[in-house]
C-alpha atoms as a PDB file:
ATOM      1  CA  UNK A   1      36.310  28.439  22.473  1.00  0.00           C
ATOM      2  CA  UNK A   2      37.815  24.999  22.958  1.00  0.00           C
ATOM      3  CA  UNK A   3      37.364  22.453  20.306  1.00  0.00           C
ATOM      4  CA  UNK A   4      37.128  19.525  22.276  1.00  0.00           C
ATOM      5  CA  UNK A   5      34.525  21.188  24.742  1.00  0.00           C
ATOM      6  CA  UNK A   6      32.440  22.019  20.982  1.00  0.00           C
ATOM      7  CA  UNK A   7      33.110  18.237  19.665  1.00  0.00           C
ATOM      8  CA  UNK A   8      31.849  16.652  23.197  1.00  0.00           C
ATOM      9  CA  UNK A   9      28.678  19.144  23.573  1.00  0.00           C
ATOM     10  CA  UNK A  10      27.775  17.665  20.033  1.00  0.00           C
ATOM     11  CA  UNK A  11      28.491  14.249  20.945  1.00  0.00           C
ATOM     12  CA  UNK A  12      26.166  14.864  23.971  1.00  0.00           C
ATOM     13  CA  UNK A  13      23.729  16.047  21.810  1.00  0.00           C
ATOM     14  CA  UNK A  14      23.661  12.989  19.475  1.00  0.00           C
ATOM     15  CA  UNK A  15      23.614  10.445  22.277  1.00  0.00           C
ATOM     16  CA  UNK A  16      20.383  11.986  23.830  1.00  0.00           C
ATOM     17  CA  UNK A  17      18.944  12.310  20.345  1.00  0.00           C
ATOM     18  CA  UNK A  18      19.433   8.509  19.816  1.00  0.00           C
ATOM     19  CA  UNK A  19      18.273   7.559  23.285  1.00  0.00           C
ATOM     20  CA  UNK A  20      14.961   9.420  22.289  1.00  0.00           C
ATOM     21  CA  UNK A  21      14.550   7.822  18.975  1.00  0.00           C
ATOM     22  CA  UNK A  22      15.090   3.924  20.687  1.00  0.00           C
ATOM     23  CA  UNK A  23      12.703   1.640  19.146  1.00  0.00           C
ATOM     24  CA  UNK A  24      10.115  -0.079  21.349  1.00  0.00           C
ATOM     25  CA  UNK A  25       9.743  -3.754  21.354  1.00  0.00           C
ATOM     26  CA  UNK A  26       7.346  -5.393  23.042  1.00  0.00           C
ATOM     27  CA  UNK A  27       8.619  -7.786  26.119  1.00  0.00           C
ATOM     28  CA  UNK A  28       6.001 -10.293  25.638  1.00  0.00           C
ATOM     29  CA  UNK A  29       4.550 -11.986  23.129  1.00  0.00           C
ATOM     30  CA  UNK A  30       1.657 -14.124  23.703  1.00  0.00           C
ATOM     31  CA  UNK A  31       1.934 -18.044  22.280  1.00  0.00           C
ATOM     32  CA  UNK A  32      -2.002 -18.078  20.715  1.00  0.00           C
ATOM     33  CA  UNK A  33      -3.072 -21.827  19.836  1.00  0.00           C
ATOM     34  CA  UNK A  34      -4.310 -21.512  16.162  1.00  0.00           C
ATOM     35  CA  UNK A  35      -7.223 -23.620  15.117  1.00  0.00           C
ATOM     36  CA  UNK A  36      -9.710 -23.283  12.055  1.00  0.00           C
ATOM     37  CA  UNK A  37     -12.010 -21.232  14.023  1.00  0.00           C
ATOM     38  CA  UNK A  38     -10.317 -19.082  15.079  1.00  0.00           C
ATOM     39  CA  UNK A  39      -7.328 -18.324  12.358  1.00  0.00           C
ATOM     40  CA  UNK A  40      -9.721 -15.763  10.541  1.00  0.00           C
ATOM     41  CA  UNK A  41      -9.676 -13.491  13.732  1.00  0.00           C
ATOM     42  CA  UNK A  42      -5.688 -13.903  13.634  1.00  0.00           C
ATOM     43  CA  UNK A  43      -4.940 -12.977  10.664  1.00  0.00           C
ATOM     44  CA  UNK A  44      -7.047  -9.653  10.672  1.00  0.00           C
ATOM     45  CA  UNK A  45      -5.244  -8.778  14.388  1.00  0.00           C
ATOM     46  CA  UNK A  46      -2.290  -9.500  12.819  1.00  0.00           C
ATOM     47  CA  UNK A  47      -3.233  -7.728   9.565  1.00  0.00           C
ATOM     48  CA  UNK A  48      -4.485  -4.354  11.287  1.00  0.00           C
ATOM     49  CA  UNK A  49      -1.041  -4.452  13.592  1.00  0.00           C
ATOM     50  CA  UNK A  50       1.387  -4.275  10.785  1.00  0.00           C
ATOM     51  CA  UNK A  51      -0.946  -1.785   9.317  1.00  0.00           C
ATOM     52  CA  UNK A  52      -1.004   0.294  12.181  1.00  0.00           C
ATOM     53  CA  UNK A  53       2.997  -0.346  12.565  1.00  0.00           C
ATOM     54  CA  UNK A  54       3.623   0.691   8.951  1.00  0.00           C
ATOM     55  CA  UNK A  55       1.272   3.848   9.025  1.00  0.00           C
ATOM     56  CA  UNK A  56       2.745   4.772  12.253  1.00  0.00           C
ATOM     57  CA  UNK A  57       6.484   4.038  10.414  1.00  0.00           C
ATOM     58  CA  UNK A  58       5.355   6.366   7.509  1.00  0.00           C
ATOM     59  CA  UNK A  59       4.400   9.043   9.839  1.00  0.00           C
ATOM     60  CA  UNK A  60       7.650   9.083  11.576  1.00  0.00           C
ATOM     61  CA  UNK A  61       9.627   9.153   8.581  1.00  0.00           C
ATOM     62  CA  UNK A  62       7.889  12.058   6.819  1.00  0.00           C
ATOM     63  CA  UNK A  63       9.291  14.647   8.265  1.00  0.00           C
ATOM     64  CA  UNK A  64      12.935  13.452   7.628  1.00  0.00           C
ATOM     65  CA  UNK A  65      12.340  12.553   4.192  1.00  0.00           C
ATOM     66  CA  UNK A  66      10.843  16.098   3.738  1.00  0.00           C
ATOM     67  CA  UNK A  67      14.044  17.649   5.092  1.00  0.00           C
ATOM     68  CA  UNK A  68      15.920  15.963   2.428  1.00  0.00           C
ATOM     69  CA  UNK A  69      17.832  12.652   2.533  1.00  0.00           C
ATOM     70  CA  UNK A  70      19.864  11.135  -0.242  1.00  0.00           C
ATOM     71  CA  UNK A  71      18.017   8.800  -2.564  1.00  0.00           C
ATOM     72  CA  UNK A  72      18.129   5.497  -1.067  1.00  0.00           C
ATOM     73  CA  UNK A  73      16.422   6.374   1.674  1.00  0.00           C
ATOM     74  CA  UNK A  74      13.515   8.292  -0.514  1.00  0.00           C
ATOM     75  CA  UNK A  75      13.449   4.892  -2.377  1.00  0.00           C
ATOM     76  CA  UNK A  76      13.403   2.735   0.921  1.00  0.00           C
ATOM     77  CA  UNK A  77      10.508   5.183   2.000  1.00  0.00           C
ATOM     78  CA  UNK A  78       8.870   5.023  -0.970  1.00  0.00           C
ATOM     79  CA  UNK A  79       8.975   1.550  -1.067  1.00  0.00           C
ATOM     80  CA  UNK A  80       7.156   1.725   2.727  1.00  0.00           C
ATOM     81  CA  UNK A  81       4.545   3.777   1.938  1.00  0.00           C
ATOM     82  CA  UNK A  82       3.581   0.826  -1.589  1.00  0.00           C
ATOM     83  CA  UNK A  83       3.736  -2.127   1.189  1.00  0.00           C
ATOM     84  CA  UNK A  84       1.547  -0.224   3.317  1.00  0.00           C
ATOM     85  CA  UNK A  85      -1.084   0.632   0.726  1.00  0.00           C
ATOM     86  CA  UNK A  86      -1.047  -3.379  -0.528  1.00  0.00           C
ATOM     87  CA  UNK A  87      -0.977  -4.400   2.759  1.00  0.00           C
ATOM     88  CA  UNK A  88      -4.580  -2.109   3.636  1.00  0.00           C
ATOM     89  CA  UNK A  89      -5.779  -3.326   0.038  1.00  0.00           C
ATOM     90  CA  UNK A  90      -5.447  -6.509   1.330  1.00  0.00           C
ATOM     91  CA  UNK A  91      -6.972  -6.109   4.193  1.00  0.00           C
ATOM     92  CA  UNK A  92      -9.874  -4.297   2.080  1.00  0.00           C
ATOM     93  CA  UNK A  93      -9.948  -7.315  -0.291  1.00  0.00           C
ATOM     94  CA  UNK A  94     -10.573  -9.985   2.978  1.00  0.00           C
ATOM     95  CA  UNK A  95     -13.298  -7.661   4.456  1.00  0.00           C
ATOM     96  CA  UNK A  96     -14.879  -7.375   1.011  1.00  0.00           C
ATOM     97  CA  UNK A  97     -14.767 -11.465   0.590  1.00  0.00           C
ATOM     98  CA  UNK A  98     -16.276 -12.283   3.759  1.00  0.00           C
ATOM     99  CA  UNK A  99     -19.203  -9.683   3.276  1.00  0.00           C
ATOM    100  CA  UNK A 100     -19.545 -11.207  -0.040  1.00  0.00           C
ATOM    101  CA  UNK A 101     -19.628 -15.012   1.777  1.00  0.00           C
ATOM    102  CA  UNK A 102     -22.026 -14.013   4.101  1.00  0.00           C
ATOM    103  CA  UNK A 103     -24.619 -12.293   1.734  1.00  0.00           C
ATOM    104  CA  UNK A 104     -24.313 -15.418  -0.390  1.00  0.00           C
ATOM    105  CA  UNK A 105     -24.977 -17.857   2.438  1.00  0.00           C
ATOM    106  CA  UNK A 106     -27.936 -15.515   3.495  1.00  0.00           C
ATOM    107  CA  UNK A 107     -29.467 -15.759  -0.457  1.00  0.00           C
ATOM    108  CA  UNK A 108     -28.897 -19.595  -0.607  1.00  0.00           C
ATOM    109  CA  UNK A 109     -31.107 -19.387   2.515  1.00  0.00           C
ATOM    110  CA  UNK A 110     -33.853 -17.247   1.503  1.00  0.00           C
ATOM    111  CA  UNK A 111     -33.464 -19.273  -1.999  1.00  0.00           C
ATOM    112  CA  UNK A 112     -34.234 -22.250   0.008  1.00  0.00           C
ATOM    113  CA  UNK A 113     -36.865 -21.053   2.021  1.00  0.00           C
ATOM    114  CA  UNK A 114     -38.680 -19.647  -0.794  1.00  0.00           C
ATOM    115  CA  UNK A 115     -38.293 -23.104  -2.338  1.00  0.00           C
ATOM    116  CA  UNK A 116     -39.792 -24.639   0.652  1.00  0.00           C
ATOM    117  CA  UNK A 117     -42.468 -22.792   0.467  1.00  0.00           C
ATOM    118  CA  UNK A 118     -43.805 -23.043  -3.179  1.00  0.00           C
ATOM    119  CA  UNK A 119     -43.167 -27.062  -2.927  1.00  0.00           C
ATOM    120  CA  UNK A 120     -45.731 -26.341   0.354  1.00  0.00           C
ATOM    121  CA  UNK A 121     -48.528 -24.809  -1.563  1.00  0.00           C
ATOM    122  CA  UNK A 122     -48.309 -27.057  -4.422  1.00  0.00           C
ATOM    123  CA  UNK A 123     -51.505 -29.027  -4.867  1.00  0.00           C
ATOM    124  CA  UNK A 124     -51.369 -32.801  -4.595  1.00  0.00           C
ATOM    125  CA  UNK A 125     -49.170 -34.510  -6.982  1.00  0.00           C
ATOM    126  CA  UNK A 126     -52.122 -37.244  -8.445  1.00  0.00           C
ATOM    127  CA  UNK A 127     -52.768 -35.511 -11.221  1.00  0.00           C
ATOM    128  CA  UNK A 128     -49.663 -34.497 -12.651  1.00  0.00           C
ATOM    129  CA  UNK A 129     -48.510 -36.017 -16.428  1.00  0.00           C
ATOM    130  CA  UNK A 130     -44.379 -35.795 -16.547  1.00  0.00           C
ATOM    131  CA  UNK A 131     -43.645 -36.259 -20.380  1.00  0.00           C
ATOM    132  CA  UNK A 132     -41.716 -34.794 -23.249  1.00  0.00           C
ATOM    133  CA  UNK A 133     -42.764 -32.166 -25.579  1.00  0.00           C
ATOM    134  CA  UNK A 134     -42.969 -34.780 -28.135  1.00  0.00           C
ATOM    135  CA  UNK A 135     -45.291 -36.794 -26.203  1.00  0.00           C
ATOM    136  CA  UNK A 136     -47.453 -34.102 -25.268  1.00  0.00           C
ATOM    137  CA  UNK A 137     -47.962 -33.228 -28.586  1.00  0.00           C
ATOM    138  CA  UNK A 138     -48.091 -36.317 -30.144  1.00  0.00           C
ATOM    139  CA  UNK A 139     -51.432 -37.396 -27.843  1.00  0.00           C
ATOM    140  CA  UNK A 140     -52.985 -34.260 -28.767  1.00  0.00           C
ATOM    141  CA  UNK A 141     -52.235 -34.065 -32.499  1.00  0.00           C
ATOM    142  CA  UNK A 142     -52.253 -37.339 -33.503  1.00  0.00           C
ATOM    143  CA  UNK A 143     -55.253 -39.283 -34.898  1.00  0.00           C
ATOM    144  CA  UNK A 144     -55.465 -42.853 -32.549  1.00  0.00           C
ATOM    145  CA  UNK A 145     -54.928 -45.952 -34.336  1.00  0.00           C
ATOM    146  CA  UNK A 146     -56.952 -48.701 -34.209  1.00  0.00           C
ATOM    147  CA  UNK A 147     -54.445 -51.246 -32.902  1.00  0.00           C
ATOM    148  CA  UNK A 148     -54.539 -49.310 -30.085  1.00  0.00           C
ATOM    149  CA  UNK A 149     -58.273 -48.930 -29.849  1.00  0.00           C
ATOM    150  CA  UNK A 150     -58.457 -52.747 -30.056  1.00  0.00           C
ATOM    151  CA  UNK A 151     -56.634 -53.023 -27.382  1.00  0.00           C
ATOM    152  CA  UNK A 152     -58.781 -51.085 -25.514  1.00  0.00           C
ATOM    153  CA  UNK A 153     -61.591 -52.404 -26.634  1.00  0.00           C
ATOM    154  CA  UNK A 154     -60.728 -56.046 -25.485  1.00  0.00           C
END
């Protein structure tokens, strides 16, 4: 057996390893003109891309980290797999706020339109009295006075 035949085989071996383990980075990136309308759909593109790149990241890494590595790479895993879940909460928490916005604006509207419609099939207004409690039960309580049935009179 020659050494150096042993030490290149292995050096062989680690080079192909490598080349099959190469990161891919996308070529392009697209230039996207942000405005208020459409920053919402952004951000959950965005948002579901680094989740998919940190799920896919977890995946890879499982099966070294179950083979045994030395602690600072458990605790840089480890540390992957929190920002991942927080990053899906977050995702969660966005989904869950703009369901909640829309079923609000869609109550306000039904609030309204039931409004509209009572106001409708309200009888005229001539014969309404707006007045306090006090002056409601004053006028029905209280005896009249004759200054005020002088007036009248008159």
């Amino acid at each position: 057996m020659d050494p150096l035949n042993d030490v290149d085989n292995i050096i062989n071996q680690l080079r192909s390893d490598n080349s099959s383990r190469a990161l891919t980075v996308p070529s392009e990136t697209k230039k996207i003109d942000l405005s208020d309308d459409n920053v919402g759909e952004y951000v959950y593109q965005k948002t579901a891309s680094l989740v998919d790149a940190g799920v896919n990241a977890v995946n890879d890494l499982r099966h070294l980290m179950q083979g045994g590595a030395d602690p600072k790479e458990l605790a840089a895993f480890a540390q992957l797999i929190n920002a991942v879940t927080k990053s899906i909460d977050t995702l969660n928490n966005i989904n869950l706020q703009n369901k909640h916005e829309k079923s609000a604006i869609e109550l306000k509207k039904m609030d309204i339109a039931g409004k509209k419609d009572i106001v409708s099939n309200l009888p005229a207004a001539n014969n309404i009295l707006i007045a306090t409690r006090d002056e409601v039960m004053s006028r029905i309580f209280d005896k009249p006075r004759k200054d005020k049935l002088e007036i009248l009179e008159d």
